[in-house]
Protein backbone atom coordinates (compact mmCIF):
# COMPACT_ATOMS: atom_id res chain seq x y z
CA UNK A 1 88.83 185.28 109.79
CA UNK A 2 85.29 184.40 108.49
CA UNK A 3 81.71 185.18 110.73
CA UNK A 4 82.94 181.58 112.52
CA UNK A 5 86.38 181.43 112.56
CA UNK A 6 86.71 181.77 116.29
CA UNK A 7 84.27 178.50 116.87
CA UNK A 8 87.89 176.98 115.40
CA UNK A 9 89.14 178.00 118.70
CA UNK A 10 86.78 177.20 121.01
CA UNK A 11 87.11 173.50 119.26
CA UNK A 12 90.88 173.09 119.45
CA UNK A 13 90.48 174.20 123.05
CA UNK A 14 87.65 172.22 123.89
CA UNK A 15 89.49 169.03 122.10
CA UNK A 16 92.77 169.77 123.82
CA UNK A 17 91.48 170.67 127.14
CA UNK A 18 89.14 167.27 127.22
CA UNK A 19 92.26 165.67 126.04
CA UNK A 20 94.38 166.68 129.16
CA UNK A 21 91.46 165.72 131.76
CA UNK A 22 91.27 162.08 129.96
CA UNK A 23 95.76 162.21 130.54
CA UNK A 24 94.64 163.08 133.70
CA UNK A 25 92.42 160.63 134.40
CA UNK A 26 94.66 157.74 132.80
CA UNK A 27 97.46 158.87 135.68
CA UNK A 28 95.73 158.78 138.59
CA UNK A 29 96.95 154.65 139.21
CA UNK A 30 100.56 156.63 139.99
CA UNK A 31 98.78 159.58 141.87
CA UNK A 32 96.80 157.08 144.32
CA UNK A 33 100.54 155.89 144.49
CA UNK A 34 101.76 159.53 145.49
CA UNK A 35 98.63 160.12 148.20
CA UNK A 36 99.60 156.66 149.84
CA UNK A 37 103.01 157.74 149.96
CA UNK A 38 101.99 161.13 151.13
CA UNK A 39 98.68 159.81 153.78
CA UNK A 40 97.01 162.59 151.84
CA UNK A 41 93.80 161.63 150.00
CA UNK A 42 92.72 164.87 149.22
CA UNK A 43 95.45 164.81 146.35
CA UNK A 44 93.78 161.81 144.70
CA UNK A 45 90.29 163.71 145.18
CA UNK A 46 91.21 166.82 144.17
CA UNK A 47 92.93 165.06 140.64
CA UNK A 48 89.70 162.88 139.97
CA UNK A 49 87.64 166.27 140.36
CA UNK A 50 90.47 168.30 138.04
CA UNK A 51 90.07 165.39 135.48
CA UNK A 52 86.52 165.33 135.60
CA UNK A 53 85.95 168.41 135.10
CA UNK A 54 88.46 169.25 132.44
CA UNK A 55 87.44 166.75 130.42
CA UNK A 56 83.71 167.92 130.55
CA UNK A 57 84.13 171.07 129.99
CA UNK A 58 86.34 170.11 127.00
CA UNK A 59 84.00 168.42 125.77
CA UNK A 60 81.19 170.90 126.35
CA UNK A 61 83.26 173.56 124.59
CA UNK A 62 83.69 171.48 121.64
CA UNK A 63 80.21 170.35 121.32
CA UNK A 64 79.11 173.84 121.66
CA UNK A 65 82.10 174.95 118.81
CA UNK A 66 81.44 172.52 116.91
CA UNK A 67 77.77 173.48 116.73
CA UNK A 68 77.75 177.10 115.87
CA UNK A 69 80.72 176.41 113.46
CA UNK A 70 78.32 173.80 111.87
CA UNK A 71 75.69 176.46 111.12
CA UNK A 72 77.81 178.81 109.69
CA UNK A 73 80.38 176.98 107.82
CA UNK A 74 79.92 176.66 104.32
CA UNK A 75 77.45 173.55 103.58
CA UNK A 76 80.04 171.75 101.17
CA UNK A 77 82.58 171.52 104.47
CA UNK A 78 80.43 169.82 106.68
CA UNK A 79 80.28 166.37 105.19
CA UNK A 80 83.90 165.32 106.22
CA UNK A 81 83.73 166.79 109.57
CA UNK A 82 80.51 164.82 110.16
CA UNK A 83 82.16 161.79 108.77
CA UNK A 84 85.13 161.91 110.82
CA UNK A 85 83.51 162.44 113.78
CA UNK A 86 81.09 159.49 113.49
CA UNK A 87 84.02 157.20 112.39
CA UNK A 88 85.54 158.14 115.83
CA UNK A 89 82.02 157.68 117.43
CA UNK A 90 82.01 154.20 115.73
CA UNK A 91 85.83 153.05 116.37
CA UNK A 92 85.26 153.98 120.07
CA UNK A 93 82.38 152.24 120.60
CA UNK A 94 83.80 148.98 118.73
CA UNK A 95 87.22 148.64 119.94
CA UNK A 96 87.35 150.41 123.12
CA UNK A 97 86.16 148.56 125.95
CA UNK A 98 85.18 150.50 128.75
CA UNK A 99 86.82 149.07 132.46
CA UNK A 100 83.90 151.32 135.39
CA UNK A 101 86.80 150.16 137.73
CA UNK A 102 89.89 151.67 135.32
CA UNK A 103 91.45 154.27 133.14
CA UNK A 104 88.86 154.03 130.16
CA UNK A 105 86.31 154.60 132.30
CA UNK A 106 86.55 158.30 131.38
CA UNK A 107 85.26 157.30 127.90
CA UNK A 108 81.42 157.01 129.37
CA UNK A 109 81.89 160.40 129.16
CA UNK A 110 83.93 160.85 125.90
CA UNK A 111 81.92 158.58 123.64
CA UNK A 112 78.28 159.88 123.97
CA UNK A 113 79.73 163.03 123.58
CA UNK A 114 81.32 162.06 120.06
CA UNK A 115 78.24 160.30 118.90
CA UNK A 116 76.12 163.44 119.72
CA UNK A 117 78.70 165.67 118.21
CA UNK A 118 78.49 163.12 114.86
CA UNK A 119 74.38 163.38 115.18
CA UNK A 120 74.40 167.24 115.13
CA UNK A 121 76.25 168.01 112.60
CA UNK A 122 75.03 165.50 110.08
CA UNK A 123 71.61 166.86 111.28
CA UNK A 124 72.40 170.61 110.86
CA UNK A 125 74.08 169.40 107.73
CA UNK A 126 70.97 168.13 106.66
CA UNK A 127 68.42 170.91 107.80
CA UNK A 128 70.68 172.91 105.52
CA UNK A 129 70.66 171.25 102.59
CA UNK A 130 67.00 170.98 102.72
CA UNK A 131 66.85 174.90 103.44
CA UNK A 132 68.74 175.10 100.63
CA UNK A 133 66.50 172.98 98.34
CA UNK A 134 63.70 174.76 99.57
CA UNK A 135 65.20 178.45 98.65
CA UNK A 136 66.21 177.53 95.00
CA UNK A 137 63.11 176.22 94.30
C-alpha cells in the first residue's frame, strides 16, 4: 500500500457509513409507524439521532479521506475523482428536490458536503499543479 493507501479506507467507510444514516433516514416513515404501534417515541428519537449522526460522520470521514488522499495521490489521478465528484455535486443539486418535511431532507446535509468535497480537490489539484510548474521551472 502506498504513503495514502489507507485514506482509501477511511473513504469507503466514510461513503458507506453516510450511506446507511441516509437508509436510515429514508425509513423512519415505517419507524414512526413502529413507535405509534409501540407508544414509545424515544425509538423514533433515538433513529433520527442514529441517522443523523451516521450520516455526518460519514460524511466527515470522507471529506477528511478524501482530502489527505488528494494531497498525496499522484497529480495525474486527481482529475477524474474531482470530476466525478462535482458531476454528483451538480446532478444532486439539479434533479433532487429537497422535501424539509420528508426523506430527502437528509440531502441538506449530503449535497454541501459533495460540492465542498468537488471544491477541494479541484483546488488541491490545482495548488499542485502550480507547485509543480513552479519546481520545474
Amino acid at each position: 500500500m502506498g504513503s495514502a493507501g489507507w485514506t482509501k479506507w477511511v473513504i469507503l467507510g466514510g461513503v458507506g457509513t453516510a450511506a446507511l444514516g441516509i437508509l436510515l433516514y429514508t425509513q423512519l416513515g415505517w419507524v414512526d409507524e413502529v413507535a405509534i404501534k409501540l407508544n414509545s417515541f424515544a425509538l423514533l428519537r433515538a433513529a433520527e439521532t442514529t441517522s443523523l449522526l451516521l450520516t455526518v460522520l460519514g460524511l466527515l470521514a470522507t471529506l477528511t479521506g478524501g482530502v489527505i488522499w488528494a494531497r498525496h495521490a499522484q497529480l495525474k489521478q486527481l482529475p477524474i475523482p474531482a470530476l466525478s465528484v462535482g458531476l454528483l455535486a451538480f446532478l444532486l443539486i439539479k434533479f433532487v428536490d429537497i422535501n424539509m418535511h420528508g426523506p430527502t431532507a437528509i440531502f441538506t446535509f449530503v449535497t454541501p458536503a459533495t460540492l465542498a468535497m468537488a471544491v477541494l480537490l479541484f483546488a488541491i489539484g490545482g495548488a499542485r499543479f502550480l507547485q509543480s510548474r513552479r519546481q520545474q521551472r
